[in-house]
Protein backbone atom coordinates (compact mmCIF):
# COMPACT_ATOMS: atom_id res chain seq x y z
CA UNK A 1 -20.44 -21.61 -33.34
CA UNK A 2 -18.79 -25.08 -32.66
CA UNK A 3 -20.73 -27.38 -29.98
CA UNK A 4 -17.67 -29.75 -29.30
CA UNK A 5 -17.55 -30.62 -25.82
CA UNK A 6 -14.02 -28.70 -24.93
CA UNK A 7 -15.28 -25.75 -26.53
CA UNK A 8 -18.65 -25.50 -24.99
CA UNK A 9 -17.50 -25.74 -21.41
CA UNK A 10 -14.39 -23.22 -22.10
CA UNK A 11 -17.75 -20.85 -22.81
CA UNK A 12 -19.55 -22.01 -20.02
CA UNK A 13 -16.79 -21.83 -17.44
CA UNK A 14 -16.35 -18.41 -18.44
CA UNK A 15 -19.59 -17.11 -18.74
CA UNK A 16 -19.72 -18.49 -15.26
CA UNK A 17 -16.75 -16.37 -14.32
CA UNK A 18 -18.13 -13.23 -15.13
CA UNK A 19 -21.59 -14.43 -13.57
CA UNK A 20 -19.64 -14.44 -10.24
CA UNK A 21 -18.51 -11.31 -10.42
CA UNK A 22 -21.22 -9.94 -11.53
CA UNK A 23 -23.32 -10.92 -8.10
CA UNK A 24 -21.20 -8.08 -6.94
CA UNK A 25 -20.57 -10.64 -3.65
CA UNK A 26 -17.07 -11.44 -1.96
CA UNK A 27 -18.28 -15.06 -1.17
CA UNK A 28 -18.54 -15.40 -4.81
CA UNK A 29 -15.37 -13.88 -5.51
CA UNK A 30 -13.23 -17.48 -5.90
CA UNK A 31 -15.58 -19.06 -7.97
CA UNK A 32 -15.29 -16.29 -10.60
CA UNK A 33 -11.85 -16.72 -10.65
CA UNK A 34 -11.92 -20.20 -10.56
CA UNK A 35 -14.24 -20.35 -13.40
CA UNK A 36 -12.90 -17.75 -15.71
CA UNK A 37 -9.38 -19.01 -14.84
CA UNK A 38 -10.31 -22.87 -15.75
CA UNK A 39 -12.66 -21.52 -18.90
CA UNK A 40 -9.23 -19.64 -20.30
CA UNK A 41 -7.05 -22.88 -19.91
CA UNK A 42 -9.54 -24.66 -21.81
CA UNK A 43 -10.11 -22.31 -24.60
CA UNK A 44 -6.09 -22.30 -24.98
CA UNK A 45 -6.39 -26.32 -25.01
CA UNK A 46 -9.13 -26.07 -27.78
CA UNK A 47 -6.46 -23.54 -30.09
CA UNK A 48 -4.04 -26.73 -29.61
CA UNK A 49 -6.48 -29.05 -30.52
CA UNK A 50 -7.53 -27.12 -33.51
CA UNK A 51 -4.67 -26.95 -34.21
CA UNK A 52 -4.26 -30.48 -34.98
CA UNK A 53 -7.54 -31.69 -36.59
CA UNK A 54 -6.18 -34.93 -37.46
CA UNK A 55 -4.86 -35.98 -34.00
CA UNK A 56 -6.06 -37.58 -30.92
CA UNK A 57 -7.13 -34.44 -28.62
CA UNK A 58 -5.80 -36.70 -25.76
CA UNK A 59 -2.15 -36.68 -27.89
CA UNK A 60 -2.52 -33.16 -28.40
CA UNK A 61 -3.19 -32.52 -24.26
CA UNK A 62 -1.29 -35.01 -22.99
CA UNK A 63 1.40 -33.61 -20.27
CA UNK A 64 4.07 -36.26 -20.53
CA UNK A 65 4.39 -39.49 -23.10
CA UNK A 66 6.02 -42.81 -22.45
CA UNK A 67 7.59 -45.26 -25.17
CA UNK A 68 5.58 -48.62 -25.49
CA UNK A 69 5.92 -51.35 -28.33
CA UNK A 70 3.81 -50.90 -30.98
CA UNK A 71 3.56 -54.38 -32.03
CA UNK A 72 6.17 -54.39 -35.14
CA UNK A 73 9.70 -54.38 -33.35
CA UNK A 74 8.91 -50.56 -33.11
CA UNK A 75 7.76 -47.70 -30.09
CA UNK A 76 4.99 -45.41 -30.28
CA UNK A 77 4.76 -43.11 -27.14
CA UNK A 78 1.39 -43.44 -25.38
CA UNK A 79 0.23 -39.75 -23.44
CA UNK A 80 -0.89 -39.88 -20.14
CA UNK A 81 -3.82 -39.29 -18.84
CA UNK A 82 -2.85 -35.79 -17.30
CA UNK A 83 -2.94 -32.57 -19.73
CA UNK A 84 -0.95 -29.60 -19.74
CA UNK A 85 -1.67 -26.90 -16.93
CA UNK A 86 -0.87 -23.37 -16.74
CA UNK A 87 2.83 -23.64 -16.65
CA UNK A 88 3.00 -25.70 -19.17
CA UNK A 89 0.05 -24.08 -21.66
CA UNK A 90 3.14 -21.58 -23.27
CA UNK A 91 5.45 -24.12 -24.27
CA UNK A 92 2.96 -26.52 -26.16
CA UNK A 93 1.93 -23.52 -28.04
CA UNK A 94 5.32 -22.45 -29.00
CA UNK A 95 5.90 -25.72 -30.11
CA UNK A 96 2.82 -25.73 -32.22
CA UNK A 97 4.07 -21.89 -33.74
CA UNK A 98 1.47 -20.49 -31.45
CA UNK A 99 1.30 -17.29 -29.24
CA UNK A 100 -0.02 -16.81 -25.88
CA UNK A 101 0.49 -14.25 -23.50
CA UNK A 102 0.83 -15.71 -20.54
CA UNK A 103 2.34 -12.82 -18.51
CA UNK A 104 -1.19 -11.49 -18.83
CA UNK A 105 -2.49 -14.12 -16.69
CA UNK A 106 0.40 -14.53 -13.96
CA UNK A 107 -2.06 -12.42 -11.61
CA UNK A 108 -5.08 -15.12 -12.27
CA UNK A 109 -2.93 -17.75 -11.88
CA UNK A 110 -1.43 -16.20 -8.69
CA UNK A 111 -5.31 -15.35 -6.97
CA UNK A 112 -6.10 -19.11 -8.38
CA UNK A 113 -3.29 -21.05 -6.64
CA UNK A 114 -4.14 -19.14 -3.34
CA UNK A 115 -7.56 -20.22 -3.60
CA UNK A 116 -6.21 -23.88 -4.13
CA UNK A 117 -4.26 -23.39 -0.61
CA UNK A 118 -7.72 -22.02 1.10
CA UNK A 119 -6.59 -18.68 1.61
CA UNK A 120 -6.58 -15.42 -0.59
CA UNK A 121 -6.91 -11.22 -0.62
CA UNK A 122 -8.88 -11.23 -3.26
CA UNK A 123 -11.53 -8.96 -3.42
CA UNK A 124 -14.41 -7.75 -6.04
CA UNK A 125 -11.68 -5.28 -7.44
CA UNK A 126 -8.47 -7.96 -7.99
CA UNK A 127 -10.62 -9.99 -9.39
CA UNK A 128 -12.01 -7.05 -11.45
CA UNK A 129 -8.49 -6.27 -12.40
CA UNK A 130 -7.48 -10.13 -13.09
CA UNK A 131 -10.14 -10.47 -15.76
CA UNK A 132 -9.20 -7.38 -17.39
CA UNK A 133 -5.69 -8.43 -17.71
CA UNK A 134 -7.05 -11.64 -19.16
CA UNK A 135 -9.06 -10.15 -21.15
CA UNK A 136 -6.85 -9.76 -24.49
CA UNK A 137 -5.65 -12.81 -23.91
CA UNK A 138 -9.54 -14.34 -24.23
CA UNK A 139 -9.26 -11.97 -27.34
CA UNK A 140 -6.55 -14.03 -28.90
CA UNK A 141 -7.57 -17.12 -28.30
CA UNK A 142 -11.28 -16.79 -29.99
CA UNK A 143 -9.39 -15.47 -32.57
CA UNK A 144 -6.88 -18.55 -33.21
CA UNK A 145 -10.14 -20.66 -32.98
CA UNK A 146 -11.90 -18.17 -35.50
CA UNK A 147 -15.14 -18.41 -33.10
CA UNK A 148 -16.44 -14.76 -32.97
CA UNK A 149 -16.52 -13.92 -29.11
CA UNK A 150 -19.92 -11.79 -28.89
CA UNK A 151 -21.67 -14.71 -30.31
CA UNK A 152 -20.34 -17.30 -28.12
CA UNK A 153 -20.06 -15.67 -25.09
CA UNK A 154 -23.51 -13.09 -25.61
CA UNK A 155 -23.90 -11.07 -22.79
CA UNK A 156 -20.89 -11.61 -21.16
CA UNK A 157 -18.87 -10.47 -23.76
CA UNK A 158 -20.25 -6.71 -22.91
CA UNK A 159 -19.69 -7.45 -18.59
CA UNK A 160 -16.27 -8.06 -19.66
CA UNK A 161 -15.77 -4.99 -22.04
CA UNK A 162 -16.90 -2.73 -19.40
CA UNK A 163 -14.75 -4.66 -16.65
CA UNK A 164 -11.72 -3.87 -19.55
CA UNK A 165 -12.97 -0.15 -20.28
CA UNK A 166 -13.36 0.53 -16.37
CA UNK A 167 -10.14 -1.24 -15.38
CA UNK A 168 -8.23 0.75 -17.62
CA UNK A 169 -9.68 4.47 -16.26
CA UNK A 170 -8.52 3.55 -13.23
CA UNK A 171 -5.10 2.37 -14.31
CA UNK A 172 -4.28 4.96 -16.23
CA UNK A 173 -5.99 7.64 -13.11
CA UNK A 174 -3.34 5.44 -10.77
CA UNK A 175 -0.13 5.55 -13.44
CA UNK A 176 -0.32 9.16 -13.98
CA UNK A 177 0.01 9.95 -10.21
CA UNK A 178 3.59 8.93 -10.43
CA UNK A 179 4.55 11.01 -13.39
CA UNK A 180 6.50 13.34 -11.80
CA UNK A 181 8.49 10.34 -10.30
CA UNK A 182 12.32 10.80 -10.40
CA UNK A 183 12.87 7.16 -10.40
CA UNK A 184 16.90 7.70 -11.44
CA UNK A 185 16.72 4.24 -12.95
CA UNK A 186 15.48 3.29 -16.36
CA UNK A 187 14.22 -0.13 -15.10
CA UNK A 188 11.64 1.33 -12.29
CA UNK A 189 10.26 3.86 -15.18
CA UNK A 190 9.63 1.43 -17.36
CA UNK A 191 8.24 -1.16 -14.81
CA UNK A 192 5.17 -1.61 -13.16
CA UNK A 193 4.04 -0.94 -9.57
CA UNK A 194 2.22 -3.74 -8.03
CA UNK A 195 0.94 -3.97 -4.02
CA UNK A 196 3.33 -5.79 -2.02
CA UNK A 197 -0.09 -6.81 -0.14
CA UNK A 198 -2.83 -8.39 -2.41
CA UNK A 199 -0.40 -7.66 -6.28
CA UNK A 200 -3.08 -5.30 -7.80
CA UNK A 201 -1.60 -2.72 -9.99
CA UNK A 202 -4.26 -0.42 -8.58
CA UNK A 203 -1.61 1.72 -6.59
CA UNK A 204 -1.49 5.58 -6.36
CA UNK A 205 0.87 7.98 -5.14
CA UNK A 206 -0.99 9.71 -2.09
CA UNK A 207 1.91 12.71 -2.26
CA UNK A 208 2.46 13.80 -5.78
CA UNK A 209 4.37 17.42 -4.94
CA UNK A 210 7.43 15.42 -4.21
CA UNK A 211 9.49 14.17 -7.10
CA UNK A 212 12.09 11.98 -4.42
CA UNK A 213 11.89 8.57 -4.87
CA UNK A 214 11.97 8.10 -1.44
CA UNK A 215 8.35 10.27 -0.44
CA UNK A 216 6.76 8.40 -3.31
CA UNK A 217 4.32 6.34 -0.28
CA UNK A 218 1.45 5.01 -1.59
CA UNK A 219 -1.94 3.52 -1.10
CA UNK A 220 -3.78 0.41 -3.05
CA UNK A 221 -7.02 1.01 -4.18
CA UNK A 222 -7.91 -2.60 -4.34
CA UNK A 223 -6.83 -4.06 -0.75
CA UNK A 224 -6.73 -0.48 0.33
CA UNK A 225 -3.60 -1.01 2.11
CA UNK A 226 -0.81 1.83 2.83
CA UNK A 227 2.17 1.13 1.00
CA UNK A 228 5.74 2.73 1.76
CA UNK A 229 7.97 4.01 -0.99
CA UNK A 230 10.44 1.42 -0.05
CA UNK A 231 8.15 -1.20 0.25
CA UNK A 232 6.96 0.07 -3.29
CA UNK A 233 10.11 -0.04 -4.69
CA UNK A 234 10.97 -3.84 -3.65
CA UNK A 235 7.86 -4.95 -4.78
CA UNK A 236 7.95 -3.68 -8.40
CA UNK A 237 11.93 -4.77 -8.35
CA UNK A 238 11.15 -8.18 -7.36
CA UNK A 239 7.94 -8.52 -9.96
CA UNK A 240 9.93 -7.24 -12.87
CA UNK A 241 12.81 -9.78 -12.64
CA UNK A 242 10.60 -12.48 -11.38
CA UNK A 243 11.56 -14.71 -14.73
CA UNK A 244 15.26 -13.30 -14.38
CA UNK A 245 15.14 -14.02 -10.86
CA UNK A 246 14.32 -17.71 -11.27
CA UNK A 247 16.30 -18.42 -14.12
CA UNK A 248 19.22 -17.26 -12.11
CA UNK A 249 18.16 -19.23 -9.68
CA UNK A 250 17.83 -22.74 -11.49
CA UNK A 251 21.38 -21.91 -13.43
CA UNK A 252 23.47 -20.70 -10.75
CA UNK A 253 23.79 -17.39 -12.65
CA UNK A 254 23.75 -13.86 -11.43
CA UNK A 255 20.84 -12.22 -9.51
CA UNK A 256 19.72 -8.98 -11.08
CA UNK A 257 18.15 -7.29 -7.53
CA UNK A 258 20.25 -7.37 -4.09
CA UNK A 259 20.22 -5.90 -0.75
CA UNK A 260 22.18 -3.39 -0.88
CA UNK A 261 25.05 -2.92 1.34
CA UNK A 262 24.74 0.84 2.10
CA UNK A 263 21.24 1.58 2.93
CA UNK A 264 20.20 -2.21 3.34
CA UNK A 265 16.77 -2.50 1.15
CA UNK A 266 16.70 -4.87 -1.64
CA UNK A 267 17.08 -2.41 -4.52
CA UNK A 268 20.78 -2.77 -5.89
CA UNK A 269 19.90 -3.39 -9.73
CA UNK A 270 22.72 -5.45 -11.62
CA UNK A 271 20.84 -5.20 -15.15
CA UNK A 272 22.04 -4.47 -18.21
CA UNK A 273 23.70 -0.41 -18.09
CA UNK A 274 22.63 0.03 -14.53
CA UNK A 275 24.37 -0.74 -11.01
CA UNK A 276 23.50 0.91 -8.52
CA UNK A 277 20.31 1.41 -6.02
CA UNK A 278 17.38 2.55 -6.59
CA UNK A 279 16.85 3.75 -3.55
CA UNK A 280 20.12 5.73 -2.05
CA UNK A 281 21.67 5.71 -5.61
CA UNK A 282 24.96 3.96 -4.17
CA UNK A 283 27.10 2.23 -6.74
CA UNK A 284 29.80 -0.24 -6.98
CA UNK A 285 33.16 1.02 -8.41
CA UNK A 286 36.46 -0.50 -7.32
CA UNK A 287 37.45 -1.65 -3.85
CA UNK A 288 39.40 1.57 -2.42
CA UNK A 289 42.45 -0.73 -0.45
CA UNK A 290 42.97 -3.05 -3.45
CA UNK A 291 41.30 -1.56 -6.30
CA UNK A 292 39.74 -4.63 -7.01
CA UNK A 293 36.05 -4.24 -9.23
CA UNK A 294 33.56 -4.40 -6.93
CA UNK A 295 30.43 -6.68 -7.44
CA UNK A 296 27.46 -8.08 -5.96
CA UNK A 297 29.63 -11.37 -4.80
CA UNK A 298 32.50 -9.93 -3.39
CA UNK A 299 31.52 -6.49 -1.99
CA UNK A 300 31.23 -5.98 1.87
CA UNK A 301 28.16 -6.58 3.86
CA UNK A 302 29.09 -3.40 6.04
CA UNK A 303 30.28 -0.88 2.93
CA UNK A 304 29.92 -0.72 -0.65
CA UNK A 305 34.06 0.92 -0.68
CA UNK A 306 35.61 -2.26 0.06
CA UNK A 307 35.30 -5.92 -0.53
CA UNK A 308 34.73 -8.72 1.73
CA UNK A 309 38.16 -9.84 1.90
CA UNK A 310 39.57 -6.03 2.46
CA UNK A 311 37.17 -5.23 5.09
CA UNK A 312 37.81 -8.66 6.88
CA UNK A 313 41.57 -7.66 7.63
CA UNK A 314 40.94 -4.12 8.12
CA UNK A 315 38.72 -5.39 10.93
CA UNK A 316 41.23 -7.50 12.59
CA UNK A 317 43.22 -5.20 12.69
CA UNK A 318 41.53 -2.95 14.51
């Protein structure tokens, strides 16, 4: 096993980690994610340094790069002294031909930055649940460094196996409580339901004789909070097109989720095949005074049969 220094306190961190959760104590529950978290950013920072044998690490690492003259009427660019961070670890690595999954550690990276603002839900079980999700990911990485995991990691390798193995009983226990679901929209069966409280995935239907969409209330099994089916339902919507969401955003482009304007929750899907809500099932067709297409922009805030403009003079002229 290597001994360089970026390796050896990728293992450490962790090892620490899963030491933290292990104490099986809530004050303890930050510093496991803090550790694991900052023990999984380095690892990914030793692949990229690997990567590059023949390179300064600091080159490798470095976060942005400035020209300066290099002494023979040329430039060289000079990295600074701040390395890449989370939202920056994927693009390095898909500029070096590298994968990393880095969906797989949105929900450490979301329990992380609420430590870093002093406040956070997380319990034993999100934290349970965050290292599980990581847990391929630390998988992939020990393999791009070809370091064999049991070996470096010893007995922490097995806490986190059975933190995987246990994770995943009561995922799957939680999934198939909604399996008789009749979502009416391909994009909330294929998508995953998170808390709208603490984010776990950890959710279960606590009526499973009803098939409506709207009687699918449920109940977290991490925070333990009760959730509604509508509150369900905007939750998962608005984690599924997070990316979407924010690229639409930054580009000025179309938002795939909206309020919509019949029933009011924000559940109007403009993706792909569908339009329509998820939750009352209205749909946009044509505006019935001017037979305009109806869309997201130009529909009415009061009915989903007219646009704006129609429904403003109808209403004067009543």
């Amino acid at each position: 096993m290597s001994t360089n220094p970026l390796f050896k306190n990728a293992v450490e961190s962790i090892q620490l980690g899963i030491e933290d959760y292990g104490a099986n104590d809530p004050k303890r529950a930050m510093s496991a994610v803090r550790n694991f978290y900052a023990g999984v950013l380095l690892l990914a920072k030793e692949v990229l340094v690997r990567a590059a044998p023949a390179a300064d690490p600091k080159e490798v690492l470095g976060a942005r790069y400035k020209p300066v003259p290099d002494g023979h009427g040329g430039i060289k660019y000079d990295a600074s002294d701040r390395t890449i961070d989370f939202s920056e670890i994927g693009e390095r690595f898909r500029a070096f031909g590298l994968k990393i999954d880095q969906a797989a550690l949105r929900e450490l990276n979301r329990i992380r930055n609420d430590i870093e603002h002093l406040y956070t839900n997380a319990g034993p079980q999100t934290v349970r649940e965050a290292i599980a999700t990581a847990f391929p990911v630390v998988v992939d990485l020990f393999r791009l460094t070809e370091e064999d995991p049991r070996t470096a990691l010893d007995g922490s390798w097995q806490a986190m196996l059975e933190v995987r193995a246990f994770h995943d009983r009561e995922l799957a226990d939680c999934r198939k409580s909604f399996e008789g679901v009749d979502w009416k929209s391909t994009v909330m069966a294929e998508t995953s339901l998170i808390c709208p409280e603490c984010g776990s995935h950890l959710v279960s239907r606590k009526d499973v004789s009803r098939p409506d969409v709207q009687w699918a209330d449920a109940e977290c099994r991490a925070c333990g909070a009760d959730i509604s089916a509508e509150e369900l339902v905007e939750a998962a919507l608005e984690a599924h097109f997070e990316v979407e969401a924010h690229i639409a955003a930054k580009d000025g482009g179309e938002q795939p989720v909206h309020p919509c304007p019949e029933c009011g929750v924000k559940a109007f899907v403009i993706w792909n095949d569908e339009n329509h809500c998820v939750w009352c099932e209205a749909s946009l067709d044509e505006c019935a005074r001017c037979h305009v297409g109806l869309t997201s922009d130009n529909v009415s805030d009061s009915s989903s049969l007219l646009c704006s403009y129609c429904d403003n003079l109808m209403s004067k002229d009543d």
